[in-house]
Protein backbone atom coordinates (compact mmCIF):
# COMPACT_ATOMS: atom_id res chain seq x y z
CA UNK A 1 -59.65 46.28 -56.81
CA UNK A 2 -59.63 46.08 -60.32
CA UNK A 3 -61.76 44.42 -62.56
CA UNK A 4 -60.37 42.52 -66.01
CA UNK A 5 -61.09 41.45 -68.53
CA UNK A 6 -59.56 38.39 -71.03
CA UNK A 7 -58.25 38.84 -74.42
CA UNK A 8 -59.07 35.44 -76.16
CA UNK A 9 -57.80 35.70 -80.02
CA UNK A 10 -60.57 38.09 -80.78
CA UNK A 11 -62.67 37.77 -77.97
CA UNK A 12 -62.86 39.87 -74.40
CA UNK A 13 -64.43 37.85 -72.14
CA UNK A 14 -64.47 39.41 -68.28
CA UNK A 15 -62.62 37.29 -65.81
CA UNK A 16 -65.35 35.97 -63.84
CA UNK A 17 -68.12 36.54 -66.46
CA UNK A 18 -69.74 34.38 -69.44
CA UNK A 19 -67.32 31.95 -71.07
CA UNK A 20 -67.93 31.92 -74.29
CA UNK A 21 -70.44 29.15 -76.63
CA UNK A 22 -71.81 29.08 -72.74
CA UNK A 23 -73.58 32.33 -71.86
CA UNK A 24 -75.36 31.02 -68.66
CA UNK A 25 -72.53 29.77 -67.04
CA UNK A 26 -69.44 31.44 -65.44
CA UNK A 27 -66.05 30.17 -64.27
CA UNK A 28 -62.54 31.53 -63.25
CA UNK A 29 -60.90 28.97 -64.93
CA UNK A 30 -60.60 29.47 -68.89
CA UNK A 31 -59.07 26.86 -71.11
CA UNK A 32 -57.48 28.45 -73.67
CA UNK A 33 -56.09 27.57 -77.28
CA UNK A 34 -53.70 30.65 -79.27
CA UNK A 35 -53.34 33.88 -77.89
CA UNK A 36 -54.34 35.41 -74.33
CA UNK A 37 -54.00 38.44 -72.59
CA UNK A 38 -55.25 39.86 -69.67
CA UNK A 39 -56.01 43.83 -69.17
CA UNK A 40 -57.37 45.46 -66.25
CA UNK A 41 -60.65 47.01 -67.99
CA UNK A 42 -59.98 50.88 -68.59
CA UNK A 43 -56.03 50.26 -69.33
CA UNK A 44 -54.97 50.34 -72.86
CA UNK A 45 -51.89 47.87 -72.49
CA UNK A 46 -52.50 43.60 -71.25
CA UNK A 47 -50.69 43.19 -67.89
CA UNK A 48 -50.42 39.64 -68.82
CA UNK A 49 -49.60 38.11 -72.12
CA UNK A 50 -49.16 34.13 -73.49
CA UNK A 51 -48.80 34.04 -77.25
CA UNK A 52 -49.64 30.60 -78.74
CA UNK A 53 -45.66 29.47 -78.33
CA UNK A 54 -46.28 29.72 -74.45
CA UNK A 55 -44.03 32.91 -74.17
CA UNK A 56 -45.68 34.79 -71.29
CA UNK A 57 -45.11 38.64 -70.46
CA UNK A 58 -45.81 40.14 -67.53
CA UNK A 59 -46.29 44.17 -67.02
CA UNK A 60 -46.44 46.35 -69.27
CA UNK A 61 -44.51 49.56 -71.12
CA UNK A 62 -45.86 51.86 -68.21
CA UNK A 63 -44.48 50.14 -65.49
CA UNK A 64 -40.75 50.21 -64.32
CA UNK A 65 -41.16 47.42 -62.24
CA UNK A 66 -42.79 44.83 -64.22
CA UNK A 67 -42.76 41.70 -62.15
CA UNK A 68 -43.10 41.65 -58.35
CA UNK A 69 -42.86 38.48 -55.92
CA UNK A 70 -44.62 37.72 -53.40
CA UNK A 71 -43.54 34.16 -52.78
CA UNK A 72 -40.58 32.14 -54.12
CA UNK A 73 -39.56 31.61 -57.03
CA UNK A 74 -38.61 27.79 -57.73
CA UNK A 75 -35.59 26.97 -60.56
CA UNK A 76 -35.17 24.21 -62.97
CA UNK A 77 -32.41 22.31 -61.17
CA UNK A 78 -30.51 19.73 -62.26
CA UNK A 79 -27.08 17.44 -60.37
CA UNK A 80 -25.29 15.22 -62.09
CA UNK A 81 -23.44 12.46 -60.69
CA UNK A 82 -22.95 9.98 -63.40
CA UNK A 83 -19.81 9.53 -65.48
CA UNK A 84 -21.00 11.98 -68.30
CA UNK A 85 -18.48 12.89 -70.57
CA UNK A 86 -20.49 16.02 -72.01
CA UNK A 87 -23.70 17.68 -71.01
CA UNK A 88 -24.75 20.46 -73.36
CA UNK A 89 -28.17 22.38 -71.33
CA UNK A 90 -30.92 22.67 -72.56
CA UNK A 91 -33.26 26.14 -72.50
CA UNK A 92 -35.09 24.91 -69.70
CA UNK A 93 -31.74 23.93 -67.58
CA UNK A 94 -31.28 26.42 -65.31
CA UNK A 95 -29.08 25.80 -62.08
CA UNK A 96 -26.52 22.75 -62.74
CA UNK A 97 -24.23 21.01 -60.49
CA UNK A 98 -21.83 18.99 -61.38
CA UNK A 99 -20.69 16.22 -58.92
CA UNK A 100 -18.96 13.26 -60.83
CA UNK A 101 -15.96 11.35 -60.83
CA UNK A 102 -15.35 12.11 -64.76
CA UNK A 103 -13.87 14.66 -66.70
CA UNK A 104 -16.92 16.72 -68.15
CA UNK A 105 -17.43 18.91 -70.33
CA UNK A 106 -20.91 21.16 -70.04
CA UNK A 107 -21.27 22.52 -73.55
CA UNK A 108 -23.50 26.15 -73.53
CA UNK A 109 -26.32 26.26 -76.55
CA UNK A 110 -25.99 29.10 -78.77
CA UNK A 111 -26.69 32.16 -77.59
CA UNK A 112 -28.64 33.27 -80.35
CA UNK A 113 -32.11 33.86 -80.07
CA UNK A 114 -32.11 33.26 -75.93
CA UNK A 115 -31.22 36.87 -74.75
CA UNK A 116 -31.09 37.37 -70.92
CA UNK A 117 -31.01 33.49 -70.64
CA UNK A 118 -28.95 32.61 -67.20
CA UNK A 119 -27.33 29.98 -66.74
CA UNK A 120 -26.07 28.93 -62.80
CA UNK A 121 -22.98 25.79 -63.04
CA UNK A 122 -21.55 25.02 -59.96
CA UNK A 123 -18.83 22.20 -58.91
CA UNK A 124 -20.16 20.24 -56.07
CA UNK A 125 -17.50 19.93 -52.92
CA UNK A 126 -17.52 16.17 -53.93
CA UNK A 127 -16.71 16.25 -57.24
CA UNK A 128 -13.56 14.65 -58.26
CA UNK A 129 -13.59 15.22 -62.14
CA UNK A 130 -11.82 18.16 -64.34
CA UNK A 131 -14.99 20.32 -65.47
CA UNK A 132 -15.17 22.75 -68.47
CA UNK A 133 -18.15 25.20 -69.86
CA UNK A 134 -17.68 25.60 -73.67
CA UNK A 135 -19.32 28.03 -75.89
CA UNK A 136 -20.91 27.00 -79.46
CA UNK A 137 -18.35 27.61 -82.08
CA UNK A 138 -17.94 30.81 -82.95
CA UNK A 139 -19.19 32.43 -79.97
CA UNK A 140 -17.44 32.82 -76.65
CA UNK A 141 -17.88 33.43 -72.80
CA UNK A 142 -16.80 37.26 -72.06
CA UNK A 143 -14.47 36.64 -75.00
CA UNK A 144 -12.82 33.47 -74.42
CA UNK A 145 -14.41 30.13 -75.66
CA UNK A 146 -14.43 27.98 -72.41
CA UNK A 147 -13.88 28.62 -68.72
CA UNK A 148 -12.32 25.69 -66.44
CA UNK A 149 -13.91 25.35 -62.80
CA UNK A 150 -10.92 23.40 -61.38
CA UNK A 151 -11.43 23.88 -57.83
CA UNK A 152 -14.77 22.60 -56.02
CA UNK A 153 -17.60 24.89 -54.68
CA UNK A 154 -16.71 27.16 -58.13
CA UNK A 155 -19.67 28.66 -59.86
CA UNK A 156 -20.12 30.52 -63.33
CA UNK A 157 -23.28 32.36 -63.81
CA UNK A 158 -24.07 33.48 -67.39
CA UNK A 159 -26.20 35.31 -69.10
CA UNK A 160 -26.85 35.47 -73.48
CA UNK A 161 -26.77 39.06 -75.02
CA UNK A 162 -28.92 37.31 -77.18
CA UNK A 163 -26.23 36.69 -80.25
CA UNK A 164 -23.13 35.17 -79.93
CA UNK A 165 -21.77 36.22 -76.18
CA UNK A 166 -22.87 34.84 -72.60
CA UNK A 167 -21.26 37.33 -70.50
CA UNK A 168 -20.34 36.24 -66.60
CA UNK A 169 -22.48 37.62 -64.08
């Protein structure tokens, strides 16, 4: 087992140990404000990382298999079933289904910036509508600037190179 230890801003504080501005007391839970890592103590590299956006990286440049589950993973999911006209997702939509009566159109954000972002847009067996994924002008979906699903049960997964393409999966 290893031990770690916490990167707080400029402080290393072992899991487990003295929090600090309270050096007789210790906790496993550490509220945090900026930057944290967390390195298992004789490695050079944080296994874990949260920079004061809330970005979090996991593993490090050693490893080839950086994260590993061990449980499920749960998805930002999302059905809509209102008469929407236009849904443009949002970077923390994830899988979408579409089940209304109305023609839609589901309108990608740019890809710019959001590399490896994947997108999952399915047409639900019930819907009755006309449905269309469009790309932000100027950029396109494997080089075409919207995709029709015009038959139900059709999914489009997606994924940004990270600059003006989401390429289908």
């Amino acid at each position: 087992m290893l031990d770690y230890k916490a990167n707080v801003g400029t402080s290393v504080v072992p899991v487990g140990g003295p929090i600090p501005n309270t050096p007789s007391e210790t906790s496993n839970d550490i509220n945090l404000k900026g930057n944290f890592s967390v390195t298992p103590i004789g490695f050079n590299e944080p296994l874990i990382n949260i920079d004061n956006t809330g970005i979090v990286s996991i593993g490090n440049s050693n490893s080839d298999n950086n994260i590993v589950f061990k449980s499920s993973v749960r998805y930002q999911y999302k059905n809509i079933t209102d008469d929407a006209t236009e849904y443009t997702l949002g970077i923390n939509d994830f899988a979408i289904d579409i089940n209304s009566d109305t023609y839609i159109t589901i309108k990608l954000p740019s890809a710019l910036n959001i590399g490896g972002k994947k997108y999952l847009i399915s047409r639900g067996e019930m819907a009755n509508n006309n449905l269309v994924v469009e790309a932000q002008p100027g950029e396109t979906i494997d080089g075409i600037f919207s995709i029709p699903l015009d038959s139900n049960r059709l999914r489009l997964e997606i994924i940004s190179n990270n600059i003006d393409t989401w390429y289908l999966m």
